[in-house]
C-alpha atoms as a PDB file:
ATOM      1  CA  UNK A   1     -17.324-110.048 110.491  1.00  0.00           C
ATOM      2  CA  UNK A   2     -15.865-107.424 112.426  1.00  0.00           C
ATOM      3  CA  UNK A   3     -14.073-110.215 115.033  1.00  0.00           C
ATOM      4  CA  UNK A   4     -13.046-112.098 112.384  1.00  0.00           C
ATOM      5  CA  UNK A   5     -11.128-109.112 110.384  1.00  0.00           C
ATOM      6  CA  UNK A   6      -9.929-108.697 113.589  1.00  0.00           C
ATOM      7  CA  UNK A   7      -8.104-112.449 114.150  1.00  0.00           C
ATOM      8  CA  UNK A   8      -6.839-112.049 110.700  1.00  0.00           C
ATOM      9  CA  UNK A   9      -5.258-108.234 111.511  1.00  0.00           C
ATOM     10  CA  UNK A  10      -3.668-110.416 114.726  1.00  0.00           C
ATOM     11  CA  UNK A  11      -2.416-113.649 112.991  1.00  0.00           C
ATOM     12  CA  UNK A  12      -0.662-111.840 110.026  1.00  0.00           C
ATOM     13  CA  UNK A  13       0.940-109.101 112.455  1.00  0.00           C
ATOM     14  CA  UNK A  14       2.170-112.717 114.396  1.00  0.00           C
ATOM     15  CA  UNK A  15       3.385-113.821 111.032  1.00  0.00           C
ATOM     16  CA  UNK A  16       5.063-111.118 110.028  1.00  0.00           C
ATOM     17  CA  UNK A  17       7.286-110.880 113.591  1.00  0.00           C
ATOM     18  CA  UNK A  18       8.357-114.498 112.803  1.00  0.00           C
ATOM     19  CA  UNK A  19       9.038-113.681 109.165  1.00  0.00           C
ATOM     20  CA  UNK A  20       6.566-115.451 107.578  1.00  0.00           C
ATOM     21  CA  UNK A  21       4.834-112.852 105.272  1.00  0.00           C
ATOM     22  CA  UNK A  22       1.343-114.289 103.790  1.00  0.00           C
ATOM     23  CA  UNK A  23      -1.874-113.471 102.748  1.00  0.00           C
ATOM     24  CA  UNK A  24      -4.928-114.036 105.081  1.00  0.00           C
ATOM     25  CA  UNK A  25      -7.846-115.228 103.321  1.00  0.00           C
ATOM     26  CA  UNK A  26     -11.363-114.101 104.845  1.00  0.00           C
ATOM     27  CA  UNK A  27     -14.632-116.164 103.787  1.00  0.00           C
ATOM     28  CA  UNK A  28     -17.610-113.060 103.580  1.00  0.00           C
ATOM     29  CA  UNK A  29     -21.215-113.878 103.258  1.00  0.00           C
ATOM     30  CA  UNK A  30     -23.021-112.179 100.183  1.00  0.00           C
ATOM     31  CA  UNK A  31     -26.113-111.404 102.912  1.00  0.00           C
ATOM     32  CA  UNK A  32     -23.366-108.949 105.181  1.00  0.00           C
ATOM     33  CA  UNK A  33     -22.081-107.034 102.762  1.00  0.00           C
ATOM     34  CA  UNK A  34     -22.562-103.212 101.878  1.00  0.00           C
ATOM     35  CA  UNK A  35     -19.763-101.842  99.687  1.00  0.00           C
ATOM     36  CA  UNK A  36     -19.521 -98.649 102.287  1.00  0.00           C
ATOM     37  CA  UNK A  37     -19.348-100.341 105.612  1.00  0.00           C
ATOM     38  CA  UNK A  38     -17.598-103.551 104.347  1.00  0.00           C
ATOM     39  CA  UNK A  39     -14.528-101.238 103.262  1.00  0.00           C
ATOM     40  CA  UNK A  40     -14.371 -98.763 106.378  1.00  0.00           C
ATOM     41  CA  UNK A  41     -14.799-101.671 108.944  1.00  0.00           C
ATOM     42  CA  UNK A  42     -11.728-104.114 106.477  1.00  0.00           C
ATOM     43  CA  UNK A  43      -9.297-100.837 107.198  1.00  0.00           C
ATOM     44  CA  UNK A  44     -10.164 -99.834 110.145  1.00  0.00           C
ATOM     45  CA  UNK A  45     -10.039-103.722 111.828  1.00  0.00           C
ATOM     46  CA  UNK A  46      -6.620-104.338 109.293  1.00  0.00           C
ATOM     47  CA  UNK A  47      -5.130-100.633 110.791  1.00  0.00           C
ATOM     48  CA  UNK A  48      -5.142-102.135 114.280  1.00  0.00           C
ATOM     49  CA  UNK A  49      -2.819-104.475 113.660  1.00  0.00           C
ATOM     50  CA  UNK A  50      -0.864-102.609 110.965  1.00  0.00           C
ATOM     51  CA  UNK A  51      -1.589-104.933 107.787  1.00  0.00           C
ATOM     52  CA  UNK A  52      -1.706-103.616 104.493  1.00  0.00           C
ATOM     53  CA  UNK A  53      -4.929-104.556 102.452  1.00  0.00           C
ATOM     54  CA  UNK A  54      -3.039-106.032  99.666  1.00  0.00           C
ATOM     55  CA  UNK A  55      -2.237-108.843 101.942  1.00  0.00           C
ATOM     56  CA  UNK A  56      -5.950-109.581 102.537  1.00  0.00           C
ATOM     57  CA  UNK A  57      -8.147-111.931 100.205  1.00  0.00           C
ATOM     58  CA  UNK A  58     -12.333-111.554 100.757  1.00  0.00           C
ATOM     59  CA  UNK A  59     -14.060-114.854 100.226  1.00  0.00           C
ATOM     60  CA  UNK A  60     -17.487-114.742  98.806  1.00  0.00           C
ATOM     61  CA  UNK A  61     -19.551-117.696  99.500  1.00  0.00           C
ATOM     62  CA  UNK A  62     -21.471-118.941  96.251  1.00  0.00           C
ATOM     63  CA  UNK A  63     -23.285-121.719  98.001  1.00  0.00           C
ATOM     64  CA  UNK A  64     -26.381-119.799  97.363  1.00  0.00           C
ATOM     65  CA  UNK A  65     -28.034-117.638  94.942  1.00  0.00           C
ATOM     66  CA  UNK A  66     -26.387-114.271  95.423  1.00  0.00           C
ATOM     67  CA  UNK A  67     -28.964-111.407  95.941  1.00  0.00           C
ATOM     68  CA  UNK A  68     -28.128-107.674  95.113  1.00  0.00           C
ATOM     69  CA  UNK A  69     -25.350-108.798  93.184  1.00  0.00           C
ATOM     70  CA  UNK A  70     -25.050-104.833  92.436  1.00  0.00           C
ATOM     71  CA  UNK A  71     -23.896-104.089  95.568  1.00  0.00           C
ATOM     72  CA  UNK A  72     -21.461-107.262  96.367  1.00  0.00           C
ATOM     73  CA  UNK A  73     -19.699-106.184  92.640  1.00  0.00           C
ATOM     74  CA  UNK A  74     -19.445-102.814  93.875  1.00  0.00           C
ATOM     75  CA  UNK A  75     -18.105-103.542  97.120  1.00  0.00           C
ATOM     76  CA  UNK A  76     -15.639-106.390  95.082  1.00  0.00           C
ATOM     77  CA  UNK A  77     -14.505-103.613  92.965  1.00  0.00           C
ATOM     78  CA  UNK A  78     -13.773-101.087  96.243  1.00  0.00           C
ATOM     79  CA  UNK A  79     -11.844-103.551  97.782  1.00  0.00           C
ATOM     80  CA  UNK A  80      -9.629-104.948  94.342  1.00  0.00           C
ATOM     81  CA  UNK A  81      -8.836-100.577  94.149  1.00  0.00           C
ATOM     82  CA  UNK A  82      -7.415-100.637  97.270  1.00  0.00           C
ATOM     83  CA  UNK A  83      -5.386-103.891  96.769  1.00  0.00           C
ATOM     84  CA  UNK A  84      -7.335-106.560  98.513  1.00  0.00           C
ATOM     85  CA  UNK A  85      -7.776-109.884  96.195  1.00  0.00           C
ATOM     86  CA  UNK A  86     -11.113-111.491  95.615  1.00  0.00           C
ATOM     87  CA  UNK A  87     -12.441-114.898  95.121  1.00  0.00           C
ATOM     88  CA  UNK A  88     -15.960-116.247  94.552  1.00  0.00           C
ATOM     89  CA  UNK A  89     -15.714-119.334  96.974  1.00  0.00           C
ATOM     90  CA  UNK A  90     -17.697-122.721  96.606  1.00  0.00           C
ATOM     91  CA  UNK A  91     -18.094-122.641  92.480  1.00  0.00           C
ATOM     92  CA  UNK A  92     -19.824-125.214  90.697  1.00  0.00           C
ATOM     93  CA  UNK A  93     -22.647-125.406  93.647  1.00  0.00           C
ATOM     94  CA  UNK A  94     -24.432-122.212  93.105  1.00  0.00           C
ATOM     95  CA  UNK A  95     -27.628-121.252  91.118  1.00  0.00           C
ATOM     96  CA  UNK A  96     -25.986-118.806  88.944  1.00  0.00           C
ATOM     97  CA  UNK A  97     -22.050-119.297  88.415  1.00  0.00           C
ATOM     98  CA  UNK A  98     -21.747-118.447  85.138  1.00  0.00           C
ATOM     99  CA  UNK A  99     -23.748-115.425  85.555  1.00  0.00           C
ATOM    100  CA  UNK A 100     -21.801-114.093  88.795  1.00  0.00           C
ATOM    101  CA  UNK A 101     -18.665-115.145  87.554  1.00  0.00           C
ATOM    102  CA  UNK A 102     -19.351-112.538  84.700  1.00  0.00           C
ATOM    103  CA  UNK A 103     -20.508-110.193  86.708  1.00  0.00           C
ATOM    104  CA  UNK A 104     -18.374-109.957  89.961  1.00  0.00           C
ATOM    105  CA  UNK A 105     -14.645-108.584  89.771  1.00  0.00           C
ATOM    106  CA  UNK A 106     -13.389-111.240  91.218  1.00  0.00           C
ATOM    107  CA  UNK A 107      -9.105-112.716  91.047  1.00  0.00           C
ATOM    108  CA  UNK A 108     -10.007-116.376  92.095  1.00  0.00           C
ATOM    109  CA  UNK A 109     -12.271-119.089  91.004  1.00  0.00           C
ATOM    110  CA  UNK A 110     -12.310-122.134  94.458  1.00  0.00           C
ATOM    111  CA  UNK A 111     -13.565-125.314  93.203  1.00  0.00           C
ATOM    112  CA  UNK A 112     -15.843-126.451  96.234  1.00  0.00           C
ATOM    113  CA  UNK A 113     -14.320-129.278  98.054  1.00  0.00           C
ATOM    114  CA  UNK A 114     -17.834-131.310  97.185  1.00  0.00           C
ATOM    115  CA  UNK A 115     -16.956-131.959  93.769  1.00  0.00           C
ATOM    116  CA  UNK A 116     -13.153-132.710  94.624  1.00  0.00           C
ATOM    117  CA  UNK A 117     -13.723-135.606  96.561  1.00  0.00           C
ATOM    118  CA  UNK A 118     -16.256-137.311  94.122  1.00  0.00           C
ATOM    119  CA  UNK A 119     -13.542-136.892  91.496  1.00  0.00           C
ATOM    120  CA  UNK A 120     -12.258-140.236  91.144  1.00  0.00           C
ATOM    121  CA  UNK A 121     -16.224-141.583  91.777  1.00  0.00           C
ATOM    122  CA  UNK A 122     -18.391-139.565  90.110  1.00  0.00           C
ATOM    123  CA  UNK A 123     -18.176-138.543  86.348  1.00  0.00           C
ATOM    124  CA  UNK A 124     -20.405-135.535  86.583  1.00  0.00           C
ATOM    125  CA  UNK A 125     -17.895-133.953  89.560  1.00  0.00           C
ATOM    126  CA  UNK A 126     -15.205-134.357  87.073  1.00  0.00           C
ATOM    127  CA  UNK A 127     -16.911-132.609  84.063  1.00  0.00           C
ATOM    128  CA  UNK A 128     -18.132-130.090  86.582  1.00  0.00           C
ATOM    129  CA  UNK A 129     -14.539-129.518  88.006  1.00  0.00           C
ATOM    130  CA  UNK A 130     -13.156-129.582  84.031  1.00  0.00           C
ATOM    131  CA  UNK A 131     -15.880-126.518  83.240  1.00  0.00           C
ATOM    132  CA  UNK A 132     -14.851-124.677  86.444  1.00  0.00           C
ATOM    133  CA  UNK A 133     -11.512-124.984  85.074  1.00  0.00           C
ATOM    134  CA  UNK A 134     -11.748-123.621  81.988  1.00  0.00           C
ATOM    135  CA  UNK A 135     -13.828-121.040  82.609  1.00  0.00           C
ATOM    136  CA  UNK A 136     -11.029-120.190  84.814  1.00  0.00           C
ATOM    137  CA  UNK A 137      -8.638-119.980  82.039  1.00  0.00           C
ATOM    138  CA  UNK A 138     -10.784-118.336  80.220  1.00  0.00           C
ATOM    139  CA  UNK A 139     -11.780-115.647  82.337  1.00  0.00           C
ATOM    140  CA  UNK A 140      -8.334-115.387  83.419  1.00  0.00           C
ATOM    141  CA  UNK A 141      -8.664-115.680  87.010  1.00  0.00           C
ATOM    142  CA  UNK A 142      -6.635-118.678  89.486  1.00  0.00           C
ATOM    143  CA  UNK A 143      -8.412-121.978  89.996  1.00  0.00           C
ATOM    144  CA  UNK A 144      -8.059-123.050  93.370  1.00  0.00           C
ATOM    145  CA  UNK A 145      -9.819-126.788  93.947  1.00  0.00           C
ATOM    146  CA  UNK A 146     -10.250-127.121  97.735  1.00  0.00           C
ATOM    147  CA  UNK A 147     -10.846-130.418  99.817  1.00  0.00           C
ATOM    148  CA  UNK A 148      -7.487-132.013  97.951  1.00  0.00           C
ATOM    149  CA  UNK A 149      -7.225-135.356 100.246  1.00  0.00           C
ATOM    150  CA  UNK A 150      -5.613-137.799  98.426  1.00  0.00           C
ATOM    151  CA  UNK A 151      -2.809-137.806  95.818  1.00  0.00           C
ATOM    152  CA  UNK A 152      -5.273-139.360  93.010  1.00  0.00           C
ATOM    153  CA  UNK A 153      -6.951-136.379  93.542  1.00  0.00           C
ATOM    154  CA  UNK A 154      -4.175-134.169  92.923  1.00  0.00           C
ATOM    155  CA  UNK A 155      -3.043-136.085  89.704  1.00  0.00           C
ATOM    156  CA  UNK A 156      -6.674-135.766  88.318  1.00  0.00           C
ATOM    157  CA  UNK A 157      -6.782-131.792  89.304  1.00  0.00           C
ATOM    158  CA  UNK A 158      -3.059-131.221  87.575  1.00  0.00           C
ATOM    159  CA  UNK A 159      -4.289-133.028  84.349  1.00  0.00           C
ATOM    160  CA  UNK A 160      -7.063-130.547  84.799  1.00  0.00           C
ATOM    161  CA  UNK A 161      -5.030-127.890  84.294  1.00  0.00           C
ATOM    162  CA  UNK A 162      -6.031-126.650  87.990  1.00  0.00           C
ATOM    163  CA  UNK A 163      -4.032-123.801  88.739  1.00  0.00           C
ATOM    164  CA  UNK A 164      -3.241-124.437  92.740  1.00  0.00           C
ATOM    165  CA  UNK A 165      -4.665-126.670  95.442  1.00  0.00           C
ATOM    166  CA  UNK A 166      -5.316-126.686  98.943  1.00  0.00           C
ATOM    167  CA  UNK A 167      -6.940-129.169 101.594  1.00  0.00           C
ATOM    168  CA  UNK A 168      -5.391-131.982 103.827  1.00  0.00           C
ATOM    169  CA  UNK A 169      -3.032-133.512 101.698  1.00  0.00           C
ATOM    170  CA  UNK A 170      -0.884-130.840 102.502  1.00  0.00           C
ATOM    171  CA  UNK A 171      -2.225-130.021 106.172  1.00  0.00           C
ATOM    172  CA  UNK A 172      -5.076-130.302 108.514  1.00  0.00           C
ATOM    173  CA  UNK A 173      -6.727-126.754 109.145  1.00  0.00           C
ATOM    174  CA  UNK A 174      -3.966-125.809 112.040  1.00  0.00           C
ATOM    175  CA  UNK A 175      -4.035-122.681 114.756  1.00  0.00           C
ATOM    176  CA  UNK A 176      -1.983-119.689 113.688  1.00  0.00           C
ATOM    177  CA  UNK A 177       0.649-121.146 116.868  1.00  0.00           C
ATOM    178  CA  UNK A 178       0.872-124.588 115.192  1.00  0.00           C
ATOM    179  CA  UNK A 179       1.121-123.401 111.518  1.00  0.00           C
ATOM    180  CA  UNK A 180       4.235-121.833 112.567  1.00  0.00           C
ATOM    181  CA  UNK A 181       5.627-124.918 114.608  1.00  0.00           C
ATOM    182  CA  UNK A 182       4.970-126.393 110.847  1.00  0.00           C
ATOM    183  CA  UNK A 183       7.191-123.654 108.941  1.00  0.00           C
ATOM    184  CA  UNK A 184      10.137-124.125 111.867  1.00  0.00           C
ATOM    185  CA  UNK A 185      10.875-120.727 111.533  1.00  0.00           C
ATOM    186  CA  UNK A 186      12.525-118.794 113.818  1.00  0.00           C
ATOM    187  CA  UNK A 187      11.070-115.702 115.869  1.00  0.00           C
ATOM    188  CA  UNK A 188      12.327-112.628 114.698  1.00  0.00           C
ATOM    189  CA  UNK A 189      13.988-111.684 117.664  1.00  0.00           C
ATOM    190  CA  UNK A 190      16.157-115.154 117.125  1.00  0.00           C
ATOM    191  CA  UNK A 191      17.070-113.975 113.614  1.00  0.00           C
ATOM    192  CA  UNK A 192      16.584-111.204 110.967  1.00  0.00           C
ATOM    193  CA  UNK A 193      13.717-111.246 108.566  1.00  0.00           C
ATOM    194  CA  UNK A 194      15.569-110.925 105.710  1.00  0.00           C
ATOM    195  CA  UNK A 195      17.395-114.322 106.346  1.00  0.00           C
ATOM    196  CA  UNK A 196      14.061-115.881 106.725  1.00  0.00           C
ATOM    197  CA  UNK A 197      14.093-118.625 103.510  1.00  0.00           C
ATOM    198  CA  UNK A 198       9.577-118.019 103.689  1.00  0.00           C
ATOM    199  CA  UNK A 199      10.019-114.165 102.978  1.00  0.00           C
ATOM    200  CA  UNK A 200      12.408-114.900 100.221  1.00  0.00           C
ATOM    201  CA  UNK A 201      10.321-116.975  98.818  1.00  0.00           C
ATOM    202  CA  UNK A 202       7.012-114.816  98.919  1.00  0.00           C
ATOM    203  CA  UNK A 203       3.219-115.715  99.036  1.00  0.00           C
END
């Protein structure tokens, strides 16, 4: 975890110097966290590289029944006071969503990439993905559907009423060096930040 908080300090501080200012998202187990150590060793790794926590999103995995759920909602909330945004990751494969959605102070709601690409096969992924989504709405948190490989997909998610969506349709998972090939942005010692068209734009 530590490494990895690490890599994410590095690659926005890269970002930033070529003017492309976005959050990092960072996938957590359930199993690693306590609330005390989880938030000293996020600041502490983020302070190396001189990111702010509110550009930071914590990932938990829900691809499993999540155990001391006390102390992951406690360690959710630490992190959302401080700035950090939360998402409960994999929904609709767990053993108790509707309970830990409930339960967890959480911002975002990721479809699992699973039930995306049975959409257009399977009717039970799409009634699944429609009660993910509205649980969303009603919640009021973002629904993010993940795996989004096609552009039947994507028609089926918007009609949905999924709020965002991510996966190869857009891009394959790149290195932080080829991600910014892909924005053909200049370095910041070619040109000032504040002409760069991503930071006007925002996350």
């Amino acid at each position: 975890t530590v490494w990895v908080l690490r890599l994410a300090g590095r690659a926005w501080r890269n970002f930033l110097d070529a003017c492309v200012d976005i959050p990092i998202s960072v996938n957590i187990s359930p199993s690693t966290i306590n609330t005390e150590w989880l938030v000293g060793t996020i600041s502490a790794a983020l302070a190396d590289h001189g990111m702010p926590i509110n550009r930071l999103e914590v990932e938990i995995t829900e691809n499993h029944r999540l155990e001391q759920v006390d102390q992951v909602r406690g360690a959710l909330a630490a992190l959302r006071s401080l700035g950090a945004r939360t998402a409960l990751d994999g929904n609709g494969t767990g053993y108790s969503s509707l309970e830990n959605l409930r339960s967890l102070d959480v911002d975002m709601l990721k479809i699992d990439q699973s039930l995306v690409a049975g959409l257009t096969t399977t009717l039970k992924h799409h009634e699944i993905v429609r009660a993910s989504t509205d649980l969303s709405y009603a919640l009021g948190l973002t629904g993010i559907a993940e795996g989004g490989e096609t552009h039947e997909q994507a028609r089926i998610l918007q009609g949905l009423g999924v709020h965002q969506l991510q996966g190869f349709l857009f891009s394959e998972a790149l290195p932080p060096d080829r991600f910014l090939e892909r924005c053909r942005i200049p370095t910041a010692s070619a040109r000032g930040c504040e002409d760069s068209p991503v930071t006007k734009r925002g996350a």
